[in-house]
N, C-alpha and C. Protein backbone atom coordinates (compact mmCIF):
# COMPACT_ATOMS: atom_id res chain seq x y z
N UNK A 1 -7.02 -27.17 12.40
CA UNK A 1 -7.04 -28.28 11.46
C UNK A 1 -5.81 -28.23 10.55
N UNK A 2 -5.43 -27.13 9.87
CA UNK A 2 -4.44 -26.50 9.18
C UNK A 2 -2.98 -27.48 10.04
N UNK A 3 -2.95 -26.97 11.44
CA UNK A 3 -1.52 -27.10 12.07
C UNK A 3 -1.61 -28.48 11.99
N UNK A 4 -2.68 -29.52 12.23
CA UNK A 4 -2.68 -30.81 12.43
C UNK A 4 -2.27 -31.46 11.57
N UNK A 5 -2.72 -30.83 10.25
CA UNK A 5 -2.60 -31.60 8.59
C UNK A 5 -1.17 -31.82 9.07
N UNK A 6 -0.04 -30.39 9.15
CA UNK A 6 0.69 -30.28 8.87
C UNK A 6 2.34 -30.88 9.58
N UNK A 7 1.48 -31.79 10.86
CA UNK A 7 2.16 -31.47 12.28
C UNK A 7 3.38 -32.71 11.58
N UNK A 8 4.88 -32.23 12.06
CA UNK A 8 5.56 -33.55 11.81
C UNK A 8 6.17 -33.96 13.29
N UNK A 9 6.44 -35.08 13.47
CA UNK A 9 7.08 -36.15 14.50
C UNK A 9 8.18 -34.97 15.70
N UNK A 10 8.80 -34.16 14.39
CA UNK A 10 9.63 -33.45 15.72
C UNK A 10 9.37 -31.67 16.43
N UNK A 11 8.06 -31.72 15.70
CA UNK A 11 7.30 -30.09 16.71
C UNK A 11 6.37 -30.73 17.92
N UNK A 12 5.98 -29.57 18.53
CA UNK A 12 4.99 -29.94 19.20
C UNK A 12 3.88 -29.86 19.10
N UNK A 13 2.67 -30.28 19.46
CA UNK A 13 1.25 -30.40 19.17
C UNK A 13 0.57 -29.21 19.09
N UNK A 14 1.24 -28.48 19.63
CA UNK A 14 -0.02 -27.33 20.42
C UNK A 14 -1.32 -27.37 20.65
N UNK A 15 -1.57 -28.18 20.95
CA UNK A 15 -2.91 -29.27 21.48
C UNK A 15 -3.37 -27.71 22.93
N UNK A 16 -2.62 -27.12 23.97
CA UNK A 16 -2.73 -26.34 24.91
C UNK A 16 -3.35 -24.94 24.20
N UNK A 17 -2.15 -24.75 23.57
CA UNK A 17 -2.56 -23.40 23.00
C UNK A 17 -3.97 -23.31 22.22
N UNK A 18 -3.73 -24.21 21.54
CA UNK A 18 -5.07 -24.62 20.93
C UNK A 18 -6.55 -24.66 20.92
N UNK A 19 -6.12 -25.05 22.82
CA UNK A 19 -7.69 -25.49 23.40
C UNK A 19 -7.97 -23.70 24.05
N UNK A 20 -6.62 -23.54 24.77
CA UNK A 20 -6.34 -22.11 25.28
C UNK A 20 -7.72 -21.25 24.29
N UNK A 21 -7.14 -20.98 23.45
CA UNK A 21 -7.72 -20.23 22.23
C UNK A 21 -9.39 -20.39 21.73
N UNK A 22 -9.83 -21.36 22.16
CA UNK A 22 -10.70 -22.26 21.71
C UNK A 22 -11.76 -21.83 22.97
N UNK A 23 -11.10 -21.87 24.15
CA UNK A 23 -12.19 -21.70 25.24
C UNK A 23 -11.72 -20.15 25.44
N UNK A 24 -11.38 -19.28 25.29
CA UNK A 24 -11.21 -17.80 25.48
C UNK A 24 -11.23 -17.27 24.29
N UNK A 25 -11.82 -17.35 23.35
CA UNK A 25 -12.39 -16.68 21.68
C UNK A 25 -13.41 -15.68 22.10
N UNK A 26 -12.68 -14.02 21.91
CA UNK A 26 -13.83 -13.35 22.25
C UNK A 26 -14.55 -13.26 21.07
N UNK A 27 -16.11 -12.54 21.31
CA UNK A 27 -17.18 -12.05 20.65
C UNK A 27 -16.52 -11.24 19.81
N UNK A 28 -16.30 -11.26 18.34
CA UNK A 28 -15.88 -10.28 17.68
C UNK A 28 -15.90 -8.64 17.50
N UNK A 29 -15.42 -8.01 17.79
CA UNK A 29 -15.49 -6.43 17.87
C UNK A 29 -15.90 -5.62 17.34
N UNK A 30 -16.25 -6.36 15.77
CA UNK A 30 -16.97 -5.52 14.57
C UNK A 30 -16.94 -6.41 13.12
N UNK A 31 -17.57 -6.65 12.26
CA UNK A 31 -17.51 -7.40 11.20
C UNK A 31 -16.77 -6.16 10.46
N UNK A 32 -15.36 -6.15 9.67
CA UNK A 32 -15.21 -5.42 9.00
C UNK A 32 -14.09 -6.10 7.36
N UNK A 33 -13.86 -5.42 6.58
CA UNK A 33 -12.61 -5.80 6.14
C UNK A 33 -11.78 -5.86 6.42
N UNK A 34 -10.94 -7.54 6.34
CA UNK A 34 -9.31 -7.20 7.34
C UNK A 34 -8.62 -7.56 6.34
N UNK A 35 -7.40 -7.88 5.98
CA UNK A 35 -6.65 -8.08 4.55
C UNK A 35 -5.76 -9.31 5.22
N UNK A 36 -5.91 -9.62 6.22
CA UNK A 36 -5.74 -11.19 6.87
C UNK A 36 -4.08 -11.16 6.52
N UNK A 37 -2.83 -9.97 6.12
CA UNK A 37 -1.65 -10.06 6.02
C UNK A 37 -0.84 -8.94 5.86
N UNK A 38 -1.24 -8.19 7.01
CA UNK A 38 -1.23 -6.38 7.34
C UNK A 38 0.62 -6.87 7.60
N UNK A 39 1.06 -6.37 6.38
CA UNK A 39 2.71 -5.86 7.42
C UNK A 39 3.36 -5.20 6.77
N UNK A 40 4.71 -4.82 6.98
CA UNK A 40 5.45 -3.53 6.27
C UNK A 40 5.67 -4.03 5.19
N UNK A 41 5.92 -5.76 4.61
CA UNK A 41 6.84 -5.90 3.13
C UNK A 41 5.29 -5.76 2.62
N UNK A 42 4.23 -5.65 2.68
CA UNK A 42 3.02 -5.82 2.31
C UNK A 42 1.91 -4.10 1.81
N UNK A 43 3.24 -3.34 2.18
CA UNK A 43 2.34 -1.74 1.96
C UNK A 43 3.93 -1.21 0.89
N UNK A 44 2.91 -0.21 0.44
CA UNK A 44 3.90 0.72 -0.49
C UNK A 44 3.56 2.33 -0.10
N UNK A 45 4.89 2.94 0.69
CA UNK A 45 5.09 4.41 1.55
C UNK A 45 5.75 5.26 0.28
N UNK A 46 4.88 6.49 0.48
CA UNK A 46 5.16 7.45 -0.52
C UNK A 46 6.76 7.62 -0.30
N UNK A 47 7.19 7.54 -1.08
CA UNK A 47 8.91 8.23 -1.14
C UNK A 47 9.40 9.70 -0.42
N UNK A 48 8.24 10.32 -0.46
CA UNK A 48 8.29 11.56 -0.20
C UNK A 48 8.32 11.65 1.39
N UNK A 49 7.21 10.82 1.43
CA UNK A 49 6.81 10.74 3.22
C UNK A 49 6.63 9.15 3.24
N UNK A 50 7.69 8.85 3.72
CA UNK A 50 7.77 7.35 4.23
C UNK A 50 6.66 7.33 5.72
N UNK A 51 5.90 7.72 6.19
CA UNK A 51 5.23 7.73 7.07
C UNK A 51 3.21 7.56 6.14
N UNK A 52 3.61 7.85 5.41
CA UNK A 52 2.53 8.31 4.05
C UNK A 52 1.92 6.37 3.62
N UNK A 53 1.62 5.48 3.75
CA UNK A 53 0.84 4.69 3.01
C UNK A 53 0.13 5.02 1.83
N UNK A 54 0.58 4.89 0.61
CA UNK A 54 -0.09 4.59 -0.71
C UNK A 54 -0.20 3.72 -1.32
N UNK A 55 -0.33 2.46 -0.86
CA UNK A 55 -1.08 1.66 -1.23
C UNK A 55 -0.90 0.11 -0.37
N UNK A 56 -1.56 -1.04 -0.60
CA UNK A 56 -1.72 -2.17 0.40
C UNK A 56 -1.80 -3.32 -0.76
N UNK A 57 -0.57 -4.06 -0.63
CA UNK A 57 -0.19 -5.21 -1.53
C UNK A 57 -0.90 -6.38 -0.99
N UNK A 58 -1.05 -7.55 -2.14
CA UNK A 58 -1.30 -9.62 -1.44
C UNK A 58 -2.73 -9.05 -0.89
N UNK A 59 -3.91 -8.79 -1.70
CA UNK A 59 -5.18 -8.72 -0.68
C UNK A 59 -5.66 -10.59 -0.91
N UNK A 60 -5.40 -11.52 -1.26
CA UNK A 60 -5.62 -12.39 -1.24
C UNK A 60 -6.52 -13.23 0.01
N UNK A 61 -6.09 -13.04 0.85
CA UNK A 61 -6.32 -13.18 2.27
C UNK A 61 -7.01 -13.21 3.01
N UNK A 62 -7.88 -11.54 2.14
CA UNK A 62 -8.61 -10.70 2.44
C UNK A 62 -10.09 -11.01 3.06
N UNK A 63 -10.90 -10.93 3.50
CA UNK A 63 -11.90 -11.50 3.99
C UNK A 63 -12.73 -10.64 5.32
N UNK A 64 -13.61 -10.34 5.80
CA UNK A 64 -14.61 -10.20 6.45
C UNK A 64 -14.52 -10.65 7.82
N UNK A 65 -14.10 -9.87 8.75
CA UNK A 65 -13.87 -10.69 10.13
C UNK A 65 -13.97 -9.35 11.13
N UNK A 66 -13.27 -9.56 12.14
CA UNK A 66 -12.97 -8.83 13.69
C UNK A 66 -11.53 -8.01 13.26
N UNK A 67 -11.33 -7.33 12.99
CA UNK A 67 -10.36 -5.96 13.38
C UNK A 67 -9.06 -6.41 13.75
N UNK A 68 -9.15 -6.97 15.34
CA UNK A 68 -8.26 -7.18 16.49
C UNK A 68 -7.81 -8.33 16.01
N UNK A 69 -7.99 -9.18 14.88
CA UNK A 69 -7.88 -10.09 14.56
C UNK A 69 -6.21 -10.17 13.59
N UNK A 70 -7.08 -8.97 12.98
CA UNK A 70 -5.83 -8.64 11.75
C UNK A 70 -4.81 -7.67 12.50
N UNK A 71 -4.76 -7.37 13.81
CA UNK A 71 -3.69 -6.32 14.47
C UNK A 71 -2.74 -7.39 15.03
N UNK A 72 -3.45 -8.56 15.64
CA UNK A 72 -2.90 -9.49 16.20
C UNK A 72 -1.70 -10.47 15.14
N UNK A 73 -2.61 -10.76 13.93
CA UNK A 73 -1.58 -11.17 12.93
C UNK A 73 -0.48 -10.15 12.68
N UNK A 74 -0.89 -8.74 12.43
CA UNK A 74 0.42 -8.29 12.31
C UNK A 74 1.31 -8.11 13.44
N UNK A 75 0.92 -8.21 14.15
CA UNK A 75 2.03 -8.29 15.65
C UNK A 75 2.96 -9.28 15.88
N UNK A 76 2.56 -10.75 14.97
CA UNK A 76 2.97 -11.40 15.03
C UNK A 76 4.62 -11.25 14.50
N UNK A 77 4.14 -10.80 13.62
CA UNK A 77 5.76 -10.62 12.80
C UNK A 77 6.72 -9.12 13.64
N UNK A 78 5.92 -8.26 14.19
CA UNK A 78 6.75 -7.35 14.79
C UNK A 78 7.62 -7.76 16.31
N UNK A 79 8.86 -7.90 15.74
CA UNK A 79 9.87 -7.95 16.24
C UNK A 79 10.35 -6.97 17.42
N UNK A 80 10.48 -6.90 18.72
CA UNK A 80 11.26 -6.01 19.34
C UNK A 80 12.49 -6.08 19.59
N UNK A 81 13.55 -5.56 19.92
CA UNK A 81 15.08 -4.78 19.94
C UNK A 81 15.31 -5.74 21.08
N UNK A 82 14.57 -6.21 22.47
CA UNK A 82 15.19 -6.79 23.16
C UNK A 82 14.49 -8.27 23.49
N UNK A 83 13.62 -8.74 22.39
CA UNK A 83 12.84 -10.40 21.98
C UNK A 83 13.84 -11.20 22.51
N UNK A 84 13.64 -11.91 22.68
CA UNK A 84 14.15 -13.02 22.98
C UNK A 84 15.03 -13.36 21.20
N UNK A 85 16.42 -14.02 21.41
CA UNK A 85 17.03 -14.58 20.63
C UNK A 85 16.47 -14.84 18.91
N UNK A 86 15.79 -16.56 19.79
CA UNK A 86 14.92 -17.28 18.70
C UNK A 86 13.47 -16.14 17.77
N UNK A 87 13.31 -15.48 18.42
CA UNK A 87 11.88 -14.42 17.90
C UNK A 87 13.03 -13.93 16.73
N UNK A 88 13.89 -12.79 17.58
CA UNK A 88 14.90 -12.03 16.98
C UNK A 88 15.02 -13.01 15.08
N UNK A 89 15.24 -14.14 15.23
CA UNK A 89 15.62 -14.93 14.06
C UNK A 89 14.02 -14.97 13.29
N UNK A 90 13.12 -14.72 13.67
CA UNK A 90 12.17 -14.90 12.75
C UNK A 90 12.04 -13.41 11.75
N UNK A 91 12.77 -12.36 12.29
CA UNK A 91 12.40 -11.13 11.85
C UNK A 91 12.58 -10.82 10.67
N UNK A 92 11.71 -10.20 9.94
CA UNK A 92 11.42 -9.53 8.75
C UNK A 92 11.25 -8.46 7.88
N UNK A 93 10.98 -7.50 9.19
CA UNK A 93 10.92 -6.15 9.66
C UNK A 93 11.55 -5.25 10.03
N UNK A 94 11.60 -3.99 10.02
CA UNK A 94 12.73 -3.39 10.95
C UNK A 94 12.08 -2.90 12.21
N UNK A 95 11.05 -3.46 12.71
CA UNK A 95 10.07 -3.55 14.07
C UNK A 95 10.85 -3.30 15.34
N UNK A 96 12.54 -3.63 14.77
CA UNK A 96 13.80 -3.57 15.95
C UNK A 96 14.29 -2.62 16.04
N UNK A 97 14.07 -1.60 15.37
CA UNK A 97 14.86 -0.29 14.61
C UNK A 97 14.78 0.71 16.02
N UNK A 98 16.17 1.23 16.41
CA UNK A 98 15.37 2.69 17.48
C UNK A 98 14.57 3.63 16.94
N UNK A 99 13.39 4.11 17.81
CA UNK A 99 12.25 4.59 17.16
C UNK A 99 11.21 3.83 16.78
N UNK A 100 11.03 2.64 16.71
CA UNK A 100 9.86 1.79 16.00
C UNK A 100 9.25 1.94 17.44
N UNK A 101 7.75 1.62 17.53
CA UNK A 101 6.71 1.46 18.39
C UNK A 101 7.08 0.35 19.20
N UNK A 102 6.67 -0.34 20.25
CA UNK A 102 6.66 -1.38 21.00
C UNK A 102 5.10 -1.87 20.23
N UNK A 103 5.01 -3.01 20.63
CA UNK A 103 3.69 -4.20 20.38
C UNK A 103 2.79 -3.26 21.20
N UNK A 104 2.67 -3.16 22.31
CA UNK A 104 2.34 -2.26 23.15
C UNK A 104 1.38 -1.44 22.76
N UNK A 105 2.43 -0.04 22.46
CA UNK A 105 2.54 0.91 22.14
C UNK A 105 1.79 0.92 20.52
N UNK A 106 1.95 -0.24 19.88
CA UNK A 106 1.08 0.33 18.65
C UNK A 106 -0.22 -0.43 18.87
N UNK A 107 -0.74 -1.68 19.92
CA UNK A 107 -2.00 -1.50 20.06
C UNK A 107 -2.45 -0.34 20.95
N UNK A 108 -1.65 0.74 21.57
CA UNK A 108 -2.55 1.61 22.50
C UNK A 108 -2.90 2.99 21.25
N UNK A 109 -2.16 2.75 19.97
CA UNK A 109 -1.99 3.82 19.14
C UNK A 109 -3.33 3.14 18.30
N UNK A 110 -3.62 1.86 17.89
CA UNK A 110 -4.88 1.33 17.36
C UNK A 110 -6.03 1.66 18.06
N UNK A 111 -5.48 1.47 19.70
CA UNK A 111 -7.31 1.68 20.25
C UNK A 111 -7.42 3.12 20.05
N UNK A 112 -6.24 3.84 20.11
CA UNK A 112 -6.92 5.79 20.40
C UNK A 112 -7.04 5.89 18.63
N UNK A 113 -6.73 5.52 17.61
CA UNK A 113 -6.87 5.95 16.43
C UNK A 113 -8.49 5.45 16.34
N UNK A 114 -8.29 4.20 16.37
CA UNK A 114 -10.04 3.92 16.08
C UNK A 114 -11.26 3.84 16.97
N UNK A 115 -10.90 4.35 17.70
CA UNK A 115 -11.54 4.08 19.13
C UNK A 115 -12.08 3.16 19.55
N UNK A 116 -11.71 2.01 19.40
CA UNK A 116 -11.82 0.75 19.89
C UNK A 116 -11.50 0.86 21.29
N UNK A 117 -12.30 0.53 22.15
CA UNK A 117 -11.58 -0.59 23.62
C UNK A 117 -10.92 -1.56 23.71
N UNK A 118 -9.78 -1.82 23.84
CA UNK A 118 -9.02 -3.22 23.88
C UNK A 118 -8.92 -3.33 25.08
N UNK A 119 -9.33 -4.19 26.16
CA UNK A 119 -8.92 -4.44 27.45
C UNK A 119 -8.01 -5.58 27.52
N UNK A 120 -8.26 -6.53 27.02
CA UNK A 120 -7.12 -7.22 26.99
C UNK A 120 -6.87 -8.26 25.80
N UNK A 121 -5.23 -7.62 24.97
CA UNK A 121 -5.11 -8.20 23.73
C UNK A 121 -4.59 -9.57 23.81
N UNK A 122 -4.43 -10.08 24.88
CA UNK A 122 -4.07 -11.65 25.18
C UNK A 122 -4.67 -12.79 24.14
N UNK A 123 -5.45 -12.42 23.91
CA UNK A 123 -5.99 -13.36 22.89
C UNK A 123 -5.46 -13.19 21.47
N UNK A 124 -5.61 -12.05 20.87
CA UNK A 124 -5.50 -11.60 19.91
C UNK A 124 -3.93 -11.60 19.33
N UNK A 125 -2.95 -11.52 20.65
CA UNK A 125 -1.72 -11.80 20.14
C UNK A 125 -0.71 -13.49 20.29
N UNK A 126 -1.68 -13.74 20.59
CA UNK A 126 -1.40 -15.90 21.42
C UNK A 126 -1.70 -16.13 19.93
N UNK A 127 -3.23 -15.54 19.09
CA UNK A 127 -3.91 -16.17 18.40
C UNK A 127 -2.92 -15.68 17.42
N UNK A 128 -2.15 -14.51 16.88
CA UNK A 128 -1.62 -14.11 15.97
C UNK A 128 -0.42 -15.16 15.88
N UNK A 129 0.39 -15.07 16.83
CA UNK A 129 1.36 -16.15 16.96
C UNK A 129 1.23 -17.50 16.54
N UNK A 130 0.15 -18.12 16.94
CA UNK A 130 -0.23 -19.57 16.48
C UNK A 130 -0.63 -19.43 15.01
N UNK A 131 -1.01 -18.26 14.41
CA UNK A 131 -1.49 -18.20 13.10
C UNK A 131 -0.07 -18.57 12.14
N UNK A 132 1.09 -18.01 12.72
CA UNK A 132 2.46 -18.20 12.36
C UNK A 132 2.64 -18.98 12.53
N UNK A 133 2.86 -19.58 13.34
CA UNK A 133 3.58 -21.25 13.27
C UNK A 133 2.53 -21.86 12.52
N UNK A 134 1.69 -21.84 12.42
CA UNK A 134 0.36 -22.60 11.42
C UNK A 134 1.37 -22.56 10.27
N UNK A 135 1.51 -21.69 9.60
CA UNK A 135 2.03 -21.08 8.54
C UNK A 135 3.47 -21.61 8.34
N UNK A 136 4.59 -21.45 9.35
CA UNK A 136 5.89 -21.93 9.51
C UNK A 136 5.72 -23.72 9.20
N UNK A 137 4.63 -23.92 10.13
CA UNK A 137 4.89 -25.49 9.93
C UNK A 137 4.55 -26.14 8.72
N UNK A 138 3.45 -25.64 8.05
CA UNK A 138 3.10 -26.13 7.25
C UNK A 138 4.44 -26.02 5.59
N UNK A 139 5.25 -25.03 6.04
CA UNK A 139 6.29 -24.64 5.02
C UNK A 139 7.28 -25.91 5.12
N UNK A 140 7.31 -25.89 7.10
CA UNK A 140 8.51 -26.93 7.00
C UNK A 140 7.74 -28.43 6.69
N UNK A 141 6.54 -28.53 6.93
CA UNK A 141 5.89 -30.25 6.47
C UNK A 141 6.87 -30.46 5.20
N UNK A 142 6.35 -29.63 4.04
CA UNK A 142 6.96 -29.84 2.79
C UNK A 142 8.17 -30.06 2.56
N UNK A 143 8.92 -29.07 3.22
CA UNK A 143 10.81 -29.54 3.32
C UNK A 143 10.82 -30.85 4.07
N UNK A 144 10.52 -31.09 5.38
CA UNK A 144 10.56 -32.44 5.83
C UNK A 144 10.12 -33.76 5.80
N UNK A 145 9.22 -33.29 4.35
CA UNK A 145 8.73 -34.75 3.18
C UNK A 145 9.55 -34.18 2.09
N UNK A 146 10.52 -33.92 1.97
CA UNK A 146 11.35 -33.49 0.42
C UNK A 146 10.59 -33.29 -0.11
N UNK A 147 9.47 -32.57 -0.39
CA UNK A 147 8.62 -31.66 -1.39
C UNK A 147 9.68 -30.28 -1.79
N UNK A 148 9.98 -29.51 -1.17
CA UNK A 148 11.07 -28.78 -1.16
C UNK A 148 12.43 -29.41 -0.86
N UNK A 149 13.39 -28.42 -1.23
CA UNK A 149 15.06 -28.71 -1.29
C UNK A 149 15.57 -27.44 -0.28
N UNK A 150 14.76 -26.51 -0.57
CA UNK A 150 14.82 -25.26 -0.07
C UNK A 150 15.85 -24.99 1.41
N UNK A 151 16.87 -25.18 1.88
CA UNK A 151 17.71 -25.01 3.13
C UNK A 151 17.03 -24.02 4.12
N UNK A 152 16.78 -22.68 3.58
CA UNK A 152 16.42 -21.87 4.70
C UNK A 152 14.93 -22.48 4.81
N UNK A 153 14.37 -23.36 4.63
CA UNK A 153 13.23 -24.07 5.37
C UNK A 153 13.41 -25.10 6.81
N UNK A 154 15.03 -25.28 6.61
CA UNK A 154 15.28 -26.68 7.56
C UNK A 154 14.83 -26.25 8.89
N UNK A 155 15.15 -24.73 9.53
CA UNK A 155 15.14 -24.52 10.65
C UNK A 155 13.54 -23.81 10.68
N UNK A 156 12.56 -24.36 10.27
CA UNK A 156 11.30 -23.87 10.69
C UNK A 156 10.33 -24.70 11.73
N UNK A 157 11.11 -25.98 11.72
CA UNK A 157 10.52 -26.76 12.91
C UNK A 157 10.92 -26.07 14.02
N UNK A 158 12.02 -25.93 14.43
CA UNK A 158 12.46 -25.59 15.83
C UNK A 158 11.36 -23.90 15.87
N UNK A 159 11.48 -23.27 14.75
CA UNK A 159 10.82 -21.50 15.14
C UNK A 159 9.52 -22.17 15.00
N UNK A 160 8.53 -23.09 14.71
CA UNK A 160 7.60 -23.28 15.53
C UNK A 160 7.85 -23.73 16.73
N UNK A 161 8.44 -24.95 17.28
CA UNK A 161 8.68 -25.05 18.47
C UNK A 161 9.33 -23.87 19.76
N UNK A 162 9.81 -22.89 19.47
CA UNK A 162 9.76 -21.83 19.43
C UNK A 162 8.59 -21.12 19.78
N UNK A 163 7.61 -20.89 18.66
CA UNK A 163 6.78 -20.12 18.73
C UNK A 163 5.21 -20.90 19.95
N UNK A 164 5.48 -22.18 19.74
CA UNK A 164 4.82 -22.91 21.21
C UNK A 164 4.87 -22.31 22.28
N UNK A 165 6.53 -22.56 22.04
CA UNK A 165 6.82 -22.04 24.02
C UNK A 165 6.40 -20.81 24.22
N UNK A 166 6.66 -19.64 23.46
CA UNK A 166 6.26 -18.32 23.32
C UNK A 166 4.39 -18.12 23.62
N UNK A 167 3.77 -18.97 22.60
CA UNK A 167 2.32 -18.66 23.30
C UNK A 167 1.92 -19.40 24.75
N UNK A 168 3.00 -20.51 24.67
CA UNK A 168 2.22 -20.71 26.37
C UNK A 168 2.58 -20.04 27.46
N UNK A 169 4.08 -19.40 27.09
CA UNK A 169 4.21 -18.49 28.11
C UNK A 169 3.32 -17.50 28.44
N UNK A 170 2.54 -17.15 27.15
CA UNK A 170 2.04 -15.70 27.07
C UNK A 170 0.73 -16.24 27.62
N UNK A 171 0.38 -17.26 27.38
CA UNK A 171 -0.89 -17.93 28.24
C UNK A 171 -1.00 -18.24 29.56
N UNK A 172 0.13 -18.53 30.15
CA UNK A 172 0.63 -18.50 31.59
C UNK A 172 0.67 -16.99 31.98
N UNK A 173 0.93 -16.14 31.84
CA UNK A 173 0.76 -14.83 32.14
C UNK A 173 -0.32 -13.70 31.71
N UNK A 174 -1.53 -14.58 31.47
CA UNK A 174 -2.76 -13.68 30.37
C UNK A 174 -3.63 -13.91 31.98
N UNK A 175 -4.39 -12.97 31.70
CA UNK A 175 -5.81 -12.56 32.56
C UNK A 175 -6.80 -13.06 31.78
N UNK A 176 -6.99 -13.75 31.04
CA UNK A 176 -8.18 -14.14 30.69
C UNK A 176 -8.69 -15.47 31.08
C-alpha cells in the first residue's frame, strides 16, 4: 500500500514482485522482537573490540514479528565487493570491505548462532529488498512533487527501478 501511495509515472509498479511475495509469505518462524532497522550505522561497537556490540540505536521501528524478517531487511543494505554496479551505488556500509561476510555466509552464521532452519531465504531477501525501494520511493515521491530540493534524492527513482529488476531476477531464480 505504502509503494502504491508513493508510486510516480517514471518507476515501475512492482505489481510482480508484489504478488510474488504475497502468494509465497511463509508461516512466521517465531513471534519475537525485531527492531525492524538492524544495520551497522544503527549499532554502537565497543572501541576496544570493534567486534563487541554495546548498544542498538532508532528502536522506533521496533515491533513484534518473525526473526527472518529483520535479517532480510538488513541484507538489504549489505552490499557485496562484486554487486552489480547500480547496488554498489546504494551502499552505506562497508559490507564491501575484504573480510566482511557474504549475504550468504552471514545467513548460514544466523541459522548456526540461533539455531534456526533456514531452507530457503528467497523470500526473506526479495521481501527485504522491496522493503527498500518502499522506502527509496517514497523519499523520491517527495523530491519529484518538490516537497524536497534535496539533489542526492533525484537519482532514487532509477535505484528503485533498479531494485525491481534485482527482485525479479531473484524471483526468477528462487525455488519457491
Amino acid at each position: 500500500d505504502r509503494f502504491r501511495k508513493a508510486k510516480t509515472d517514471d518507476v515501475g509498479d512492482f505489481e510482480t514482485v508484489m504478488g510474488w511475495l504475497n502468494d509465497k509469505m511463509p508461516d512466521d518462524v517465531a513471534q519475537v522482537v525485531i527492531h525492524n532497522d538492524y544495520r551497522f550505522d544503527n549499532v554502537v561497537l565497543n572501541q576496544d573490540n570493534p567486534f563487541e556490540v554495546i548498544g542498538v540505536l532508532d528502536w522506533e521501528m521496533a515491533t513484534i514479528g518473525d526473526p527472518l524478517m529483520d535479517l532480510g531487511n538488513s541484507l538489504a543494505y549489505w552490499i557485496e565487493a562484486d554487486d552489480e554496479g547500480p547496488f554498489q551505488m546504494l551502499r552505506r556500509q562497508p559490507t564491501h570491505q575484504p573480510g566482511m561476510l557474504t549475504r550468504k555466509e552471514v545467513v548460514a552464521y544466523y541459522a548456526e548462532k540461533s539455531g534456526r532452519k533456514i531452507d530457503n531465504f528467497d523470500f526473506y531477501e526479495i521481501y527485504g529488498l522491496f522493503r527498500l525501494a518502499v522506502i527509496v520511493q517514497q523519499i523520491y515521491y517527495r523530491f519529484y512533487h518538490g516537497q524536497t530540493k534535496d539533489k542526492r534524492f533525484a537519482a532514487f527513482g532509477h535505484a528503485a527501478n533498479y531494485l525491481e529488476k534485482r527482485c525479479q531476477r531473484l524471483i526468477e531464480a528462487s525455488d519457491l
